[in-house]
C-alpha atoms as a PDB file:
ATOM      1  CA  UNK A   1      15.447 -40.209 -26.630  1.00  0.00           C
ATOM      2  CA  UNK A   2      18.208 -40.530 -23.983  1.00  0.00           C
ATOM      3  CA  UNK A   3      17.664 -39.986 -20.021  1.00  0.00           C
ATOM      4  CA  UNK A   4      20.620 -36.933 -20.721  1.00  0.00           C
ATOM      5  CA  UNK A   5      18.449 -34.929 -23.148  1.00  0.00           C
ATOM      6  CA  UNK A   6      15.360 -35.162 -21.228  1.00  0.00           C
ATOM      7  CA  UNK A   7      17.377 -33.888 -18.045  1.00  0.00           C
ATOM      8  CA  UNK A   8      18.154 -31.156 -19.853  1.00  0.00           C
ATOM      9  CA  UNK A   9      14.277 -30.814 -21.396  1.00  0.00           C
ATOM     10  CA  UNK A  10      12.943 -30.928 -17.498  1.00  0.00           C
ATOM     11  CA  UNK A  11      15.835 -28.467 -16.579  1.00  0.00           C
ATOM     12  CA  UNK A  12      15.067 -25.892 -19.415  1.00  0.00           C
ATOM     13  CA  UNK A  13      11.804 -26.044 -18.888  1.00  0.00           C
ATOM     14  CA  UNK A  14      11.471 -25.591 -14.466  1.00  0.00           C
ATOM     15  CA  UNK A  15      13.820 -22.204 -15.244  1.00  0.00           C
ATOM     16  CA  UNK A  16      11.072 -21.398 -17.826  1.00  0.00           C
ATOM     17  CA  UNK A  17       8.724 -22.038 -15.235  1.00  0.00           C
ATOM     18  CA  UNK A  18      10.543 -20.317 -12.375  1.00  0.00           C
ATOM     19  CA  UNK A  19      10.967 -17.353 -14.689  1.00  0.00           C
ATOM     20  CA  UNK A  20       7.135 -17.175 -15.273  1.00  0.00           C
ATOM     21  CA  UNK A  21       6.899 -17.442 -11.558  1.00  0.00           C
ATOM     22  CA  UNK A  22       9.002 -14.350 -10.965  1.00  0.00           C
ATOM     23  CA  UNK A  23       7.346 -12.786 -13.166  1.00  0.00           C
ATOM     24  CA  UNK A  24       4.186 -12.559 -12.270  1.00  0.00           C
ATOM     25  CA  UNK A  25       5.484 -12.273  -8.618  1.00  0.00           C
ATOM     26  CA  UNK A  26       7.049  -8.920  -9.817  1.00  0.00           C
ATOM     27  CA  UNK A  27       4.395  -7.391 -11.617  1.00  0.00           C
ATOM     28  CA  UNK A  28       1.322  -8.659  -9.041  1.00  0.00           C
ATOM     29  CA  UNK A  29       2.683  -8.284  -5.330  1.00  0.00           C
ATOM     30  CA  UNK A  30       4.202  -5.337  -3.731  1.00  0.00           C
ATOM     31  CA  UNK A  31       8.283  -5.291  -3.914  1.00  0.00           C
ATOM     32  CA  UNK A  32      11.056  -6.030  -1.750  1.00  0.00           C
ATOM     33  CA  UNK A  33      14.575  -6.267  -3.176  1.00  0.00           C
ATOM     34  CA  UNK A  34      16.990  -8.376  -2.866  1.00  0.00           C
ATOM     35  CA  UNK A  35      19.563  -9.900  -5.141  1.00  0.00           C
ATOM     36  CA  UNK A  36      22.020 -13.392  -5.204  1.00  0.00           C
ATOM     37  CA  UNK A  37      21.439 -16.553  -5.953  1.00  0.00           C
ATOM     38  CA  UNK A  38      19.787 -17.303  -9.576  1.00  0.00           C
ATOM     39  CA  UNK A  39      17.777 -14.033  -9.075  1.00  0.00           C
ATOM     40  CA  UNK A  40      18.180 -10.606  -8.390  1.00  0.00           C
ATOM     41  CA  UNK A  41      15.178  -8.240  -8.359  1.00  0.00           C
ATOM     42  CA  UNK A  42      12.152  -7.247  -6.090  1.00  0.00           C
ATOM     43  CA  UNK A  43       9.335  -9.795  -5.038  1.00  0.00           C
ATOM     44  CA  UNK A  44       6.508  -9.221  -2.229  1.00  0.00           C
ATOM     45  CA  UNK A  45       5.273 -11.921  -0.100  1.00  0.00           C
ATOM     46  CA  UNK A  46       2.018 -10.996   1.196  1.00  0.00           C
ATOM     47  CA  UNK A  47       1.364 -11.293   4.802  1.00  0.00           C
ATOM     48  CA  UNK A  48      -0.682  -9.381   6.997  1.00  0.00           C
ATOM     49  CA  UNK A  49       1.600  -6.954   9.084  1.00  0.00           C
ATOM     50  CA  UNK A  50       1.087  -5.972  12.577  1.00  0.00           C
ATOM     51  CA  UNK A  51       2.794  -2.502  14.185  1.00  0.00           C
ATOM     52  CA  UNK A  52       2.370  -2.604  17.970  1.00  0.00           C
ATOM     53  CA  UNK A  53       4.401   0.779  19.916  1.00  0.00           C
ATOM     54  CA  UNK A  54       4.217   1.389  23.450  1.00  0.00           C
ATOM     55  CA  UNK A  55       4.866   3.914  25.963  1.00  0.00           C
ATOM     56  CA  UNK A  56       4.765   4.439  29.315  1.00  0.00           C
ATOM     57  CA  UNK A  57       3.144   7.690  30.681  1.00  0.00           C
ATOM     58  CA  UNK A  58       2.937   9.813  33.818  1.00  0.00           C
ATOM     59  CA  UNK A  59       0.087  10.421  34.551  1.00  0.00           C
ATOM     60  CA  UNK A  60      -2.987   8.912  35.396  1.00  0.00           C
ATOM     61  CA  UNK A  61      -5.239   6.483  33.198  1.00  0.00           C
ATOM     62  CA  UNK A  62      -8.042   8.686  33.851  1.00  0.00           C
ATOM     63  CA  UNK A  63      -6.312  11.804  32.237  1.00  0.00           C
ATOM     64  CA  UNK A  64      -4.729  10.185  29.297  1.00  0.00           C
ATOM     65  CA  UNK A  65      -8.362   8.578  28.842  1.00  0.00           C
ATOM     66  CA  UNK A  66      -9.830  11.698  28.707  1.00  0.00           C
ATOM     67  CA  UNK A  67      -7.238  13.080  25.451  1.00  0.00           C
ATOM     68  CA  UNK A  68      -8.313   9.864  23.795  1.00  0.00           C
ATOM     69  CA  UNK A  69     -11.321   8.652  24.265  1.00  0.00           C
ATOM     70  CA  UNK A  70     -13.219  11.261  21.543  1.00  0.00           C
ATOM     71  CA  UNK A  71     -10.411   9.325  18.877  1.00  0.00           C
ATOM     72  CA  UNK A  72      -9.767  12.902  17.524  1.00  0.00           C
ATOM     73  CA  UNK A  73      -6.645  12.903  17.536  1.00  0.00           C
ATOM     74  CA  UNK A  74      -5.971  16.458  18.346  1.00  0.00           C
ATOM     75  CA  UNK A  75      -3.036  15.895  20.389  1.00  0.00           C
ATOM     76  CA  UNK A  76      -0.713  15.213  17.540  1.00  0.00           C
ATOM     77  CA  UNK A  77       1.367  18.017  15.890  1.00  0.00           C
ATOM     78  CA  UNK A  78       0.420  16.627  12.215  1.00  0.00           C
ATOM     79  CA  UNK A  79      -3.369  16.944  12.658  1.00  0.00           C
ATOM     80  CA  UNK A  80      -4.685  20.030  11.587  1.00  0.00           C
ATOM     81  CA  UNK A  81      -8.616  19.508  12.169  1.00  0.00           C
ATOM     82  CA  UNK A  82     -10.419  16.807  13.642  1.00  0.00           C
ATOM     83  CA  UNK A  83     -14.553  16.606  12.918  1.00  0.00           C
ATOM     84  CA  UNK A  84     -16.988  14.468  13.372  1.00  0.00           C
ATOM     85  CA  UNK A  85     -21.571  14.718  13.584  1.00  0.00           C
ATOM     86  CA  UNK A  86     -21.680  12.851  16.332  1.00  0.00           C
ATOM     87  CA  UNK A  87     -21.214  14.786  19.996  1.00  0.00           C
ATOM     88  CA  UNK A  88     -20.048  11.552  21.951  1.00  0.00           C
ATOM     89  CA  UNK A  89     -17.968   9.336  19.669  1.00  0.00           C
ATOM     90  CA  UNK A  90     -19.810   5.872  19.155  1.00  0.00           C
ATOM     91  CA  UNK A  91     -19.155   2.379  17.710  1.00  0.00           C
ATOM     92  CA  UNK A  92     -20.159   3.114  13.631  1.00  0.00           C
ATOM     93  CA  UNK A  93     -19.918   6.509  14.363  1.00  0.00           C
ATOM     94  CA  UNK A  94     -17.326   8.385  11.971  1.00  0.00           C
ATOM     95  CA  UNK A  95     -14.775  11.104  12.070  1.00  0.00           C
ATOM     96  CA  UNK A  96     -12.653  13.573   9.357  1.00  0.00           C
ATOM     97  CA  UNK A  97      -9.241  13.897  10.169  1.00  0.00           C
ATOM     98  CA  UNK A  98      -7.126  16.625   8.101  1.00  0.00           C
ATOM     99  CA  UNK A  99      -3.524  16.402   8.692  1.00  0.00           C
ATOM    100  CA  UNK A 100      -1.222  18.750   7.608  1.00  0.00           C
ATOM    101  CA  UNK A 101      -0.029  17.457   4.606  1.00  0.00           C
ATOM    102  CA  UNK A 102      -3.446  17.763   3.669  1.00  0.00           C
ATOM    103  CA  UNK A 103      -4.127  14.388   3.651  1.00  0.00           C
ATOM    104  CA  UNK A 104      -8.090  14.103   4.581  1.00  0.00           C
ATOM    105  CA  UNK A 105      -8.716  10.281   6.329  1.00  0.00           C
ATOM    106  CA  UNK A 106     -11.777   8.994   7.114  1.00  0.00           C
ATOM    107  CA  UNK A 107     -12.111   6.580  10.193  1.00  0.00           C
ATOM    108  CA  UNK A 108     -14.572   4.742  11.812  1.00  0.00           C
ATOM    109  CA  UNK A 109     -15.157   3.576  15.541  1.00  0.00           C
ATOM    110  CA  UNK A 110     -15.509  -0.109  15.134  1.00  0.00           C
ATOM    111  CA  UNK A 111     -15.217  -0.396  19.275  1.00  0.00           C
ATOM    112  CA  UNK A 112     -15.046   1.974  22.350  1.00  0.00           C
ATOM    113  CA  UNK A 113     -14.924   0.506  26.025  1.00  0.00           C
ATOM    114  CA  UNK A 114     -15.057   2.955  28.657  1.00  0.00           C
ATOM    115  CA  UNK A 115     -14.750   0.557  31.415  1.00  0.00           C
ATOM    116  CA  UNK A 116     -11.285  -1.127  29.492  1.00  0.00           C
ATOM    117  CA  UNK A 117      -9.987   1.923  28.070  1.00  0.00           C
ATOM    118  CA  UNK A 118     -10.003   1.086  24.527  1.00  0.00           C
ATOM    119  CA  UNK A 119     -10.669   2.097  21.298  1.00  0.00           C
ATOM    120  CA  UNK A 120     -10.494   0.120  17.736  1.00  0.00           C
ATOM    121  CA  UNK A 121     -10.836   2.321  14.930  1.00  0.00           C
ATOM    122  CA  UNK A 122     -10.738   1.863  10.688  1.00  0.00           C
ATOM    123  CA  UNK A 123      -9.279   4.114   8.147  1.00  0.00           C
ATOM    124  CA  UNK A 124     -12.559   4.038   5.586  1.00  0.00           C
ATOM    125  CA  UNK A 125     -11.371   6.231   3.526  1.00  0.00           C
ATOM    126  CA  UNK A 126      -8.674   8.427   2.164  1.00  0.00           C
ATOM    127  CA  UNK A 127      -7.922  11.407   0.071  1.00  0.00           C
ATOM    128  CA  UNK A 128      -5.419  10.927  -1.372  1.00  0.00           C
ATOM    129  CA  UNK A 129      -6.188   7.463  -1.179  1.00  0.00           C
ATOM    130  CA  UNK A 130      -4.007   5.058   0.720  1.00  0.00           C
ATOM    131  CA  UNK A 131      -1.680   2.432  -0.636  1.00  0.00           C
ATOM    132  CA  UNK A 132      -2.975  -0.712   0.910  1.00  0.00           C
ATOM    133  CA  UNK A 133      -6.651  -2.205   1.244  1.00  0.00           C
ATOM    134  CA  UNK A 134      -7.243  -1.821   4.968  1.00  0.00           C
ATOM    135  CA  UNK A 135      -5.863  -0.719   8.382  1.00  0.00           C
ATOM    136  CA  UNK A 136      -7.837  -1.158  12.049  1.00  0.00           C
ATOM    137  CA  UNK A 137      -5.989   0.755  14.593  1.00  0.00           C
ATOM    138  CA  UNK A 138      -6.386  -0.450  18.478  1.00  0.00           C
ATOM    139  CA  UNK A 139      -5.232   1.978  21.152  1.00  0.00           C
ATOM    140  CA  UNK A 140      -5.144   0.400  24.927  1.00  0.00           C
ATOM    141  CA  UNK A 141      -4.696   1.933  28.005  1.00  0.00           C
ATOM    142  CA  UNK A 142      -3.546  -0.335  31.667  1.00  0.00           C
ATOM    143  CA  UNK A 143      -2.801   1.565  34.669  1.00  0.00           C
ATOM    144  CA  UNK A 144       0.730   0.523  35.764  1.00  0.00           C
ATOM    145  CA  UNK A 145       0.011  -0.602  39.420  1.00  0.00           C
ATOM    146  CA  UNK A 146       3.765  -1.382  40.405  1.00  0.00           C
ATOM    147  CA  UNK A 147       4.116   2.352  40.664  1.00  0.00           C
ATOM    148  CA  UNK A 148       3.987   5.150  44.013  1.00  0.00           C
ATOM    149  CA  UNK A 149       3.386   7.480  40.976  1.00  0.00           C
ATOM    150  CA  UNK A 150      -0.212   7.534  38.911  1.00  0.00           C
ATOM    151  CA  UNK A 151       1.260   6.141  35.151  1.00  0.00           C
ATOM    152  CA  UNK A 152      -0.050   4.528  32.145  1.00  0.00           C
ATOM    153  CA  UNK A 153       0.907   1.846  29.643  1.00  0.00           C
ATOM    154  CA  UNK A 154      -0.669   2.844  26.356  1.00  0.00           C
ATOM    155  CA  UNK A 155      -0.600   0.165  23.854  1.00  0.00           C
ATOM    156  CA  UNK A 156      -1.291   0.911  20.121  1.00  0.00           C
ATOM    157  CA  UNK A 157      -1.678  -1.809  17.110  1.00  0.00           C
ATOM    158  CA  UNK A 158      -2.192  -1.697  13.706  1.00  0.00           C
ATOM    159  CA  UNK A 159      -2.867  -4.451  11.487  1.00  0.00           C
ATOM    160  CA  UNK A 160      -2.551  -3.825   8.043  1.00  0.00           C
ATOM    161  CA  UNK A 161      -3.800  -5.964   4.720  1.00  0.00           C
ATOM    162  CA  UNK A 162      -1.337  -7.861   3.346  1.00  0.00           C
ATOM    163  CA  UNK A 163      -0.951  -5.371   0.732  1.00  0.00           C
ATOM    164  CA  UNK A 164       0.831  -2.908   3.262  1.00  0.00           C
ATOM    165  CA  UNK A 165       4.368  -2.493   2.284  1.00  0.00           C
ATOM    166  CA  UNK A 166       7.347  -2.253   4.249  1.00  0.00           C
ATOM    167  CA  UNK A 167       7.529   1.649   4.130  1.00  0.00           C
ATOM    168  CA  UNK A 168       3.921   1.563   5.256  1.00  0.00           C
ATOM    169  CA  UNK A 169       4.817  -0.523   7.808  1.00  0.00           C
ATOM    170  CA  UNK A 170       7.826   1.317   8.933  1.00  0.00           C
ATOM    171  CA  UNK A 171       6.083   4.498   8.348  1.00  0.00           C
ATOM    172  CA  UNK A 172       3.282   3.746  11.039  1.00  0.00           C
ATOM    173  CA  UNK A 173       5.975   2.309  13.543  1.00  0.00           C
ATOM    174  CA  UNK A 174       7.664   6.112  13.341  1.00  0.00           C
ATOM    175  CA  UNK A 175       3.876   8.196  13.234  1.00  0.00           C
ATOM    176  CA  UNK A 176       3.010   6.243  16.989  1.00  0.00           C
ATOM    177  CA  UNK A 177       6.389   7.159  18.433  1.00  0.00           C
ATOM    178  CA  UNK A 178       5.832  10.894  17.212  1.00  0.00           C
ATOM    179  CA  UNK A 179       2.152  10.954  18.117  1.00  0.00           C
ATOM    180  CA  UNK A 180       3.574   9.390  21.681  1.00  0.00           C
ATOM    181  CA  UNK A 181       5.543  12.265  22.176  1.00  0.00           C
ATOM    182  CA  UNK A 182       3.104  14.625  21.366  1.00  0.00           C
ATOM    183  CA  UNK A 183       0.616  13.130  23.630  1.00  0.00           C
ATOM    184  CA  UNK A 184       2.964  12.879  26.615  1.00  0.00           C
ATOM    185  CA  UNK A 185       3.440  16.877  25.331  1.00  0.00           C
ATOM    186  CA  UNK A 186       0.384  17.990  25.548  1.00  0.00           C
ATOM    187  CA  UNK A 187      -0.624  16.294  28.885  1.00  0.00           C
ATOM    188  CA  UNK A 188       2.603  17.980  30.500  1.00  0.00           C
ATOM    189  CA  UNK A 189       0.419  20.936  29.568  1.00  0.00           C
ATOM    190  CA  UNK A 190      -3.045  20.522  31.118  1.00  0.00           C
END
């Protein structure tokens, strides 16, 4: 056998084994398209994905706190009831949140600090369910103290499983600007 026809052996069989690659890639992971090179087509490279929007507000920490801190999240035009059993929201403690799409979400308080102005929350569950495995949300408050004026920085993450897609991802980034607006909305109003 001649170096030239095992060259070609090795050759024909790595595109084999590229193709198998791709494969599974495509019918396994969650897409993203793209085309060129030896392949055009959709692959997903899993990674966990992190959304983090901020706003500044004007008013005090204090009274954004106090729209907040039950993690109803009444304040946003999309919610159409907000329920939970437990009077004082509490870390394991669990609330229904009906939106008006009629999506029905489940979350969970996985932390609440008073004294930091912070809340970490869950998505356990989802009707209809939700694309990915998991989502924890963290919403943080700072008092801006460069200011003459009371404001607040509100800072709110998610961190998705890696089997978030981009339009989940992009999705999320738009839902926090909205619900910012709607917050800054509704404390105009009290």
């Amino acid at each position: 056998v001649n170096s030239n026809c095992i060259s070609k052996m090795t050759a024909s069989r790595s595109v084999q084994l590229v193709d198998q690659l791709l494969n599974f890639i495509d019918n396994n992971l969650a897409p993203v398209s793209f085309s060129g090179g030896l392949y055009s087509g959709s692959i997903s490279i899993p990674t966990a994905s992190t959304v983090t929007e901020s706003v500044v507000l004007n008013f005090s920490i204090e009274k954004v706190w106090n729209v907040l801190k039950d993690c109803s999240f009444n304040f946003c035009k999309n919610v159409r009831a907000s329920t939970s059993r437990s009077a004082l929201p509490s870390v394991g403690s669990t609330r229904k949140i009906v939106y008006t799409d009629d999506t029905t979400q489940t979350i969970q308080i996985d932390e609440i600090s008073m004294v930091n102005y912070t809340t970490v929350l869950s998505v356990i569950a989802s009707e209809p369910s939700i694309a990915y495995y998991s989502v924890q949300h963290t919403l943080k408050l700072l008092p801006v103290t460069a200011s003459d004026k009371p404001r607040t920085f509100v800072l709110w993450e998610s961190t998705f499983s890696s089997d978030a897609t981009l339009q989940v991802i992009q999705d999320s980034k738009f839902k926090k600007k909205d619900a910012f607006k709607d917050l800054t909305s509704v404390l105009s109003n009290k």
